[in-house]
N, C-alpha and C. Protein backbone atom coordinates (compact mmCIF):
# COMPACT_ATOMS: atom_id res chain seq x y z
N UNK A 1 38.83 113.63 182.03
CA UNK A 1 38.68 112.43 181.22
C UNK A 1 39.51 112.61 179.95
N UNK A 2 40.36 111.68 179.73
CA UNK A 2 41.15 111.88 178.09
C UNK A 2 40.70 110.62 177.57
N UNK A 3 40.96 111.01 176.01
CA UNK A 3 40.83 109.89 175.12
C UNK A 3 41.65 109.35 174.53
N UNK A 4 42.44 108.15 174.79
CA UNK A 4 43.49 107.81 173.69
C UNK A 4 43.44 106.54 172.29
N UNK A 5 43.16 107.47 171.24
CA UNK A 5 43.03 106.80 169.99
C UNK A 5 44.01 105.62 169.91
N UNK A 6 44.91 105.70 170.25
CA UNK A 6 46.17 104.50 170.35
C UNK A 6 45.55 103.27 171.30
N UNK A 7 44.66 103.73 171.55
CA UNK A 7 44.14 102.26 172.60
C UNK A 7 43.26 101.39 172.48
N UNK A 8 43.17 101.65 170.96
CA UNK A 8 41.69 100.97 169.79
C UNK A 8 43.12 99.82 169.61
N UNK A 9 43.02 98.33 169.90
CA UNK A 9 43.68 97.30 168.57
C UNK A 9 42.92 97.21 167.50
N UNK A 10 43.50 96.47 166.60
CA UNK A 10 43.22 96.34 164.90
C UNK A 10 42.02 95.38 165.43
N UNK A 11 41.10 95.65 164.43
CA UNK A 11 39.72 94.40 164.58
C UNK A 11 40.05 93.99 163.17
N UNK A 12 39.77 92.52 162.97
CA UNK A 12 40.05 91.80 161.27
C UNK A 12 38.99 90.73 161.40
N UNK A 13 38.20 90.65 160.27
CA UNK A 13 37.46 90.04 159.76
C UNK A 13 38.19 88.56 159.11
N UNK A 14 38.10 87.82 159.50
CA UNK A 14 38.79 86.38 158.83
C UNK A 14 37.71 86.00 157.80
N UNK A 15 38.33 85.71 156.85
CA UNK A 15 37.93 85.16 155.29
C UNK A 15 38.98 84.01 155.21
N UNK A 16 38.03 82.87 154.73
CA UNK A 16 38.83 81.56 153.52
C UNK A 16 38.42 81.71 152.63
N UNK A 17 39.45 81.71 152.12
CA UNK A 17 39.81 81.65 150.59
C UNK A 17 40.04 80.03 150.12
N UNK A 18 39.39 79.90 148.71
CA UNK A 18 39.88 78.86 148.53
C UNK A 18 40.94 79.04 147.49
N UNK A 19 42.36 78.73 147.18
CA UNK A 19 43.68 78.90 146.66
C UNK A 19 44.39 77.34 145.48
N UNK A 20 44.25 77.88 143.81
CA UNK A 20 44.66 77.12 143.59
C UNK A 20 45.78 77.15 143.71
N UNK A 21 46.69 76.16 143.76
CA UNK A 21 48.29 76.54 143.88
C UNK A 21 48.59 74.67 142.79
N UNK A 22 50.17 75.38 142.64
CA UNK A 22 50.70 74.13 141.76
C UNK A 22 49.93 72.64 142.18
N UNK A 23 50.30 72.30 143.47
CA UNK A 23 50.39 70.75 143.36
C UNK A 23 48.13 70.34 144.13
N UNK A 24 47.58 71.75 144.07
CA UNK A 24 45.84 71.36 144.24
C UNK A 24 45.49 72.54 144.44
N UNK A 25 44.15 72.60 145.45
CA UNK A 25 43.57 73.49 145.53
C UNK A 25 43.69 73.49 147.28
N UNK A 26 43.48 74.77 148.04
CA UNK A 26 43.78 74.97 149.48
C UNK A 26 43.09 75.42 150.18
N UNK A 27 42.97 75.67 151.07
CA UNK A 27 42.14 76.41 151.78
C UNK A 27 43.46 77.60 152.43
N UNK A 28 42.84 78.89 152.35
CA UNK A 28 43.57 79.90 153.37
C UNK A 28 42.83 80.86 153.97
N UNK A 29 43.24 81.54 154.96
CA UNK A 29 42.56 82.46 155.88
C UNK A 29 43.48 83.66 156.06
N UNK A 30 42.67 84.83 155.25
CA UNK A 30 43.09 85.89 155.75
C UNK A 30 42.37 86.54 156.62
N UNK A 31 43.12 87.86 157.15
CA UNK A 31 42.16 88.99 158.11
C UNK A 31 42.27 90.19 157.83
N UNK A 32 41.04 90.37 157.34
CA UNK A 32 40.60 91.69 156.37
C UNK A 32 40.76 92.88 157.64
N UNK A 33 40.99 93.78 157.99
CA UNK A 33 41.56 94.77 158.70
C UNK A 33 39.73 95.71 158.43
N UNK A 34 39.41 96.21 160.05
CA UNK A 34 38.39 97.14 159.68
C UNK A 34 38.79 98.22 158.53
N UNK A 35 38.28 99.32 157.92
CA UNK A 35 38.87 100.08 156.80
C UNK A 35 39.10 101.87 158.22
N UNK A 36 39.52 102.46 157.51
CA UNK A 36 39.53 103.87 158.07
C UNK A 36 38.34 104.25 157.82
N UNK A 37 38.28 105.72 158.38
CA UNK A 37 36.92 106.31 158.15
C UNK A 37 36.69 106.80 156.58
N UNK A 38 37.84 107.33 155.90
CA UNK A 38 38.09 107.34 154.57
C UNK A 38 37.57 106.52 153.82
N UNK A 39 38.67 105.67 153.69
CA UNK A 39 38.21 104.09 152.98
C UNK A 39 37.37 103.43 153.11
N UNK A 40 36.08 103.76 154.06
CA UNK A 40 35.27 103.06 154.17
C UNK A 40 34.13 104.24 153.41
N UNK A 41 34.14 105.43 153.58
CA UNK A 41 33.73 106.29 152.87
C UNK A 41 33.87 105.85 151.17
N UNK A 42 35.05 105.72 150.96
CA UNK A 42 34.95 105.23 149.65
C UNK A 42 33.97 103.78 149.32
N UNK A 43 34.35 102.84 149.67
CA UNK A 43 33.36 101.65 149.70
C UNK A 43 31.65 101.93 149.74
N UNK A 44 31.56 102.76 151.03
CA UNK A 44 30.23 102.89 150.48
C UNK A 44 29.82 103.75 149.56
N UNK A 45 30.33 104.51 148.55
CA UNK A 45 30.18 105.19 147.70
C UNK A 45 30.04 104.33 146.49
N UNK A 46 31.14 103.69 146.54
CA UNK A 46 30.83 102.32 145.04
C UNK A 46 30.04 101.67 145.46
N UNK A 47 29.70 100.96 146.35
CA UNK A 47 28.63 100.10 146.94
C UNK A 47 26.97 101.03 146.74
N UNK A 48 27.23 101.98 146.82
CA UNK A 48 25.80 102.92 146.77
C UNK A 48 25.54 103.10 145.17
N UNK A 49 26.53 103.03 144.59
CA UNK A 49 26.54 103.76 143.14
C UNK A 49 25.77 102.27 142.20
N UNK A 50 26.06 102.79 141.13
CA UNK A 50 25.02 101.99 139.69
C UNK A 50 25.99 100.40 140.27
N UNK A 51 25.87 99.22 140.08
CA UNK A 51 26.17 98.59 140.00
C UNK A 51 26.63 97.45 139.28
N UNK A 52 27.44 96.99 138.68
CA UNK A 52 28.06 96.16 137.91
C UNK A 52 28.77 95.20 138.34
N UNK A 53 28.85 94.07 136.99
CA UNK A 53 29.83 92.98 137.82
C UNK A 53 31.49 93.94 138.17
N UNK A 54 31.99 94.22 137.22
CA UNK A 54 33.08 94.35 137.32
C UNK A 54 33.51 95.47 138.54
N UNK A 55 32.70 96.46 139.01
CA UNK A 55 32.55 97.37 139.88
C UNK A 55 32.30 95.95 141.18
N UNK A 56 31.65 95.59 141.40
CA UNK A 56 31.60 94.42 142.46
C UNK A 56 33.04 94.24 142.61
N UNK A 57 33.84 93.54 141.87
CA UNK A 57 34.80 92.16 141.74
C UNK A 57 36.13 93.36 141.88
N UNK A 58 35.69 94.84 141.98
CA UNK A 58 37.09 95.27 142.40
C UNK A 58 36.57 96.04 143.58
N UNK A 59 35.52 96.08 144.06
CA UNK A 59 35.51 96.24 145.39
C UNK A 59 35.53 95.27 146.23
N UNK A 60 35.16 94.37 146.17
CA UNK A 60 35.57 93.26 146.84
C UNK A 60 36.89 92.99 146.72
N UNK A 61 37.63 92.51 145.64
CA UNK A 61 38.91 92.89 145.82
C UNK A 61 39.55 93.17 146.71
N UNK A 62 39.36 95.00 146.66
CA UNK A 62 39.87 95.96 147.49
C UNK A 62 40.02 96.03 149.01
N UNK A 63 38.68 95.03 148.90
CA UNK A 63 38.18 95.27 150.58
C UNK A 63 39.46 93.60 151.00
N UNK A 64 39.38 92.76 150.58
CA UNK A 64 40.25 91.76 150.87
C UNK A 64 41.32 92.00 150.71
N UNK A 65 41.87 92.57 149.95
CA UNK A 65 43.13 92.99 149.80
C UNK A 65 43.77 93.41 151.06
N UNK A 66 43.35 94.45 151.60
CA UNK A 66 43.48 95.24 153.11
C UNK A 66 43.50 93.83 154.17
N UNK A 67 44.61 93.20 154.03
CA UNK A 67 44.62 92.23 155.06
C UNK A 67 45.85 91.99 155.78
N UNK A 68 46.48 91.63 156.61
CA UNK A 68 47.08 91.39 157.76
C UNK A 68 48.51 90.67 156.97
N UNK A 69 47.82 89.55 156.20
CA UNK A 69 49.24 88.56 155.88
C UNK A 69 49.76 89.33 154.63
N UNK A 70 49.24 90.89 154.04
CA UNK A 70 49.54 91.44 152.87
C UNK A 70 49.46 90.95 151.27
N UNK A 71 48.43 89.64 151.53
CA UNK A 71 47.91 88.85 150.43
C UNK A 71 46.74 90.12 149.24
N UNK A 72 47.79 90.33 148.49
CA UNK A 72 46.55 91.05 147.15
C UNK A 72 46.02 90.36 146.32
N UNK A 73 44.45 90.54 146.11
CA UNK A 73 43.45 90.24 145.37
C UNK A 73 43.24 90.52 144.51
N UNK A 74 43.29 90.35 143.01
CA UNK A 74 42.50 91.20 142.36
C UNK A 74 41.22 90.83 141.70
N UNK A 75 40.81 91.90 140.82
CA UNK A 75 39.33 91.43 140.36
C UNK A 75 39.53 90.14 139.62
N UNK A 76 40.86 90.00 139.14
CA UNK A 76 40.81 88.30 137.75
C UNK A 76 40.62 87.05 138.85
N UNK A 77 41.21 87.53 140.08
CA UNK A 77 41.96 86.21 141.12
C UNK A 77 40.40 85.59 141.58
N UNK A 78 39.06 87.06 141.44
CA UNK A 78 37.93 86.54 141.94
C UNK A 78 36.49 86.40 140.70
N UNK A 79 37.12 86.63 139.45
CA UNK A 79 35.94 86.52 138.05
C UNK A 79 35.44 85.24 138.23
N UNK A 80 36.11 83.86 138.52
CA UNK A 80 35.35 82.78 138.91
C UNK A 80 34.33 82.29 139.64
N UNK A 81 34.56 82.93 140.62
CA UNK A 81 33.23 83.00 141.91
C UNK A 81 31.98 83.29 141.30
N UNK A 82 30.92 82.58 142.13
CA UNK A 82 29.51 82.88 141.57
C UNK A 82 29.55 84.64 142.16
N UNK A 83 28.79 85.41 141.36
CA UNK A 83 28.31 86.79 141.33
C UNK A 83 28.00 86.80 143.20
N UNK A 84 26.87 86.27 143.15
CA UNK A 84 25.84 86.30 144.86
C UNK A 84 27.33 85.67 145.48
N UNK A 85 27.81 85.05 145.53
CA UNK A 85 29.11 85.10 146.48
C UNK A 85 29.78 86.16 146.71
N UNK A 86 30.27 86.85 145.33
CA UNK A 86 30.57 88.56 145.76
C UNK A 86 30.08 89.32 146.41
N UNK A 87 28.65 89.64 145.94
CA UNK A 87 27.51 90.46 147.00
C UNK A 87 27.18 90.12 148.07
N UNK A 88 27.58 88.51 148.99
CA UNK A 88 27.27 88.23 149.89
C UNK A 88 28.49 88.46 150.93
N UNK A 89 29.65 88.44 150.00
CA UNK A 89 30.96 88.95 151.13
C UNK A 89 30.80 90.31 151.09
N UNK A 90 30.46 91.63 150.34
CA UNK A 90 30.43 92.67 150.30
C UNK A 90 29.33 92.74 151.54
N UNK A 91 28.07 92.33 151.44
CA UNK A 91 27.02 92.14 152.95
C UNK A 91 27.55 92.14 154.11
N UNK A 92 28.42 91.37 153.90
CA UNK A 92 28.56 90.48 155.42
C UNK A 92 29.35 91.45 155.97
N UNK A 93 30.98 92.02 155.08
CA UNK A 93 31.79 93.21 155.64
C UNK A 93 31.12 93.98 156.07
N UNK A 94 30.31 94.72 155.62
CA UNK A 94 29.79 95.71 155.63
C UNK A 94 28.82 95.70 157.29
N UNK A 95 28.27 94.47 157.16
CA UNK A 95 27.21 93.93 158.58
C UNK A 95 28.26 94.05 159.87
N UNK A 96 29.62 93.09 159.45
CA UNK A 96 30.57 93.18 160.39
C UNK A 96 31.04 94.68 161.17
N UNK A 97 31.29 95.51 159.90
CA UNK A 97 31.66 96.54 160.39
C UNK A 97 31.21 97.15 161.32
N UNK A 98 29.38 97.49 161.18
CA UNK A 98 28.37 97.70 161.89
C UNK A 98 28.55 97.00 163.08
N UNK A 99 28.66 95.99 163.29
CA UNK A 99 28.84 95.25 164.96
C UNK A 99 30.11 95.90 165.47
N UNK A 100 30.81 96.03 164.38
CA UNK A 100 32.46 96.47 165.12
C UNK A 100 32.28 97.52 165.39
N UNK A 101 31.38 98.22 165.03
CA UNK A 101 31.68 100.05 165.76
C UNK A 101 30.55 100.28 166.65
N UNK A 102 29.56 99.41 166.51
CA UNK A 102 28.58 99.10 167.91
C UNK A 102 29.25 98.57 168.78
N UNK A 103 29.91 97.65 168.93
CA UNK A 103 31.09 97.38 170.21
C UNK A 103 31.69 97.96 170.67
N UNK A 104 32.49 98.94 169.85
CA UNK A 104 33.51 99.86 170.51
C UNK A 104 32.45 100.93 170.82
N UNK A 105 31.38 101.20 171.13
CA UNK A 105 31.08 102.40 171.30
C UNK A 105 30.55 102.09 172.86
């Protein structure tokens, strides 16, 4: 029996965004990329730790950032959003992930 790691495709989480741009406001869709075993190590480490807004708004960030069309986030692009909108996309990744590695297993 062999195992070949090369035979996992990318799993991505789709997020809309809503985007002001010059001539209104938009709707777009990125796809947040599962994280490595690393980087996800990191996440739950800030996610476990003391909590703050600004600690939120750059992990979330971070975690959107990691996306497909190479669209970066930062914490200013998301200070507008209600707070519980942050913590509820940080949930949901996090829930996703969990289904995604219950599937592949």
């Amino acid at each position: 029996m062999a195992f070949n790691f090369n035979s996992f495709a990318n799993t991505y989480f789709p997020v809309t965004l809503n985007v002001t741009e010059d001539d209104g406001a938009q709707e777009r869709e990125i796809h947040v990329f599962a994280p490595s075993v690393a980087k996800y190590k990191q996440y739950m480490a800030k996610a476990s730790g003391p909590r703050d807004a600004d600690l939120l708004l750059d992990l979330c960030s971070e975690m959107l950032s990691s996306n497909r069309e190479g669209v970066k986030i930062t914490p200013e692009d998301l200070s507008e959003m209600p707070l519980d909108a942050v913590v509820a996309f940080i949930q949901e990744f996090f829930t996703w992930i969990g289904t995604t590695r219950k599937a592949k297993n």
